[in-house]
Protein backbone atom coordinates (compact mmCIF):
# COMPACT_ATOMS: atom_id res chain seq x y z
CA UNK A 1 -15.95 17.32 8.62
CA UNK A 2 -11.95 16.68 8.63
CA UNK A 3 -12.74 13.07 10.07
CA UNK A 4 -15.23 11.85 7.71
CA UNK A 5 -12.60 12.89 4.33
CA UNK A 6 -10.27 11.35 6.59
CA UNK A 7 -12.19 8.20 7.01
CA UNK A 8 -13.20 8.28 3.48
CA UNK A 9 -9.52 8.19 2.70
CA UNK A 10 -8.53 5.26 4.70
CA UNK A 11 -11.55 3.35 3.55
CA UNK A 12 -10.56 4.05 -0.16
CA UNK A 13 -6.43 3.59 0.91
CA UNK A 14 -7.87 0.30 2.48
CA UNK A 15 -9.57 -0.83 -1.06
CA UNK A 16 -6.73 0.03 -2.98
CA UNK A 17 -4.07 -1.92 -0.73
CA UNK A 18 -6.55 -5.03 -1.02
CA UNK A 19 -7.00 -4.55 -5.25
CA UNK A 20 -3.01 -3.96 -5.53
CA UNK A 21 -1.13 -5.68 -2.73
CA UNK A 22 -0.44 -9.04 -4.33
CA UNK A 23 0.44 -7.43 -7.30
CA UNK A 24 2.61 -4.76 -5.86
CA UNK A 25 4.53 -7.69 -3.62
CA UNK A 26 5.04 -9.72 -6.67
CA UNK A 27 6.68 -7.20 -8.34
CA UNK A 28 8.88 -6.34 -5.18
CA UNK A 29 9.82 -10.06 -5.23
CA UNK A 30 10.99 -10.30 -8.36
CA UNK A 31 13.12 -7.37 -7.85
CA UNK A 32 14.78 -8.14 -4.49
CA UNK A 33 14.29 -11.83 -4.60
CA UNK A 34 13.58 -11.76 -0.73
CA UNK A 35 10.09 -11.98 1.02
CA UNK A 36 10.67 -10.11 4.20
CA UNK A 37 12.16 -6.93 1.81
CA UNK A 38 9.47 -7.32 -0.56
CA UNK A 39 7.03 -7.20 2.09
CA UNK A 40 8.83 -4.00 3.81
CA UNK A 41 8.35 -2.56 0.10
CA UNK A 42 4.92 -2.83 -0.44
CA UNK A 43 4.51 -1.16 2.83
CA UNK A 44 6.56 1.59 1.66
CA UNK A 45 4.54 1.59 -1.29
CA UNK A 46 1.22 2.22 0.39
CA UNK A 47 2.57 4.16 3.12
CA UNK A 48 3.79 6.66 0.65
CA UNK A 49 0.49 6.24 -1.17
CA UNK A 50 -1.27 7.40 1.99
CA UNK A 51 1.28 10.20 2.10
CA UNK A 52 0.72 11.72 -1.07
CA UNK A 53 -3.58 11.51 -0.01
């Protein structure tokens, strides 16, 4: 049972990065006016996300 809520939750985590990640890097942009920090960003973003799953 653990591995289906866990697949259910990285099917949903996967959705949500897709709806939100150009959004979420845009944002990081702005802020740090550098790609290759915004992009470490959103991944802190989502990994965190996943975290608090």
């Amino acid at each position: 049972m653990e591995s289906n809520s866990l697949a259910r939750t990285d099917k949903e985590l996967a959705e949500l990065y897709q709806r939100h990640a150009d959004l979420v890097y845009r944002l990081c942009y702005i802020y740090l006016k550098n790609p290759v920090d915004a992009e470490d960003a959103v991944q802190s973003v989502f990994i965190l996300n996943y975290e608090s799953l």
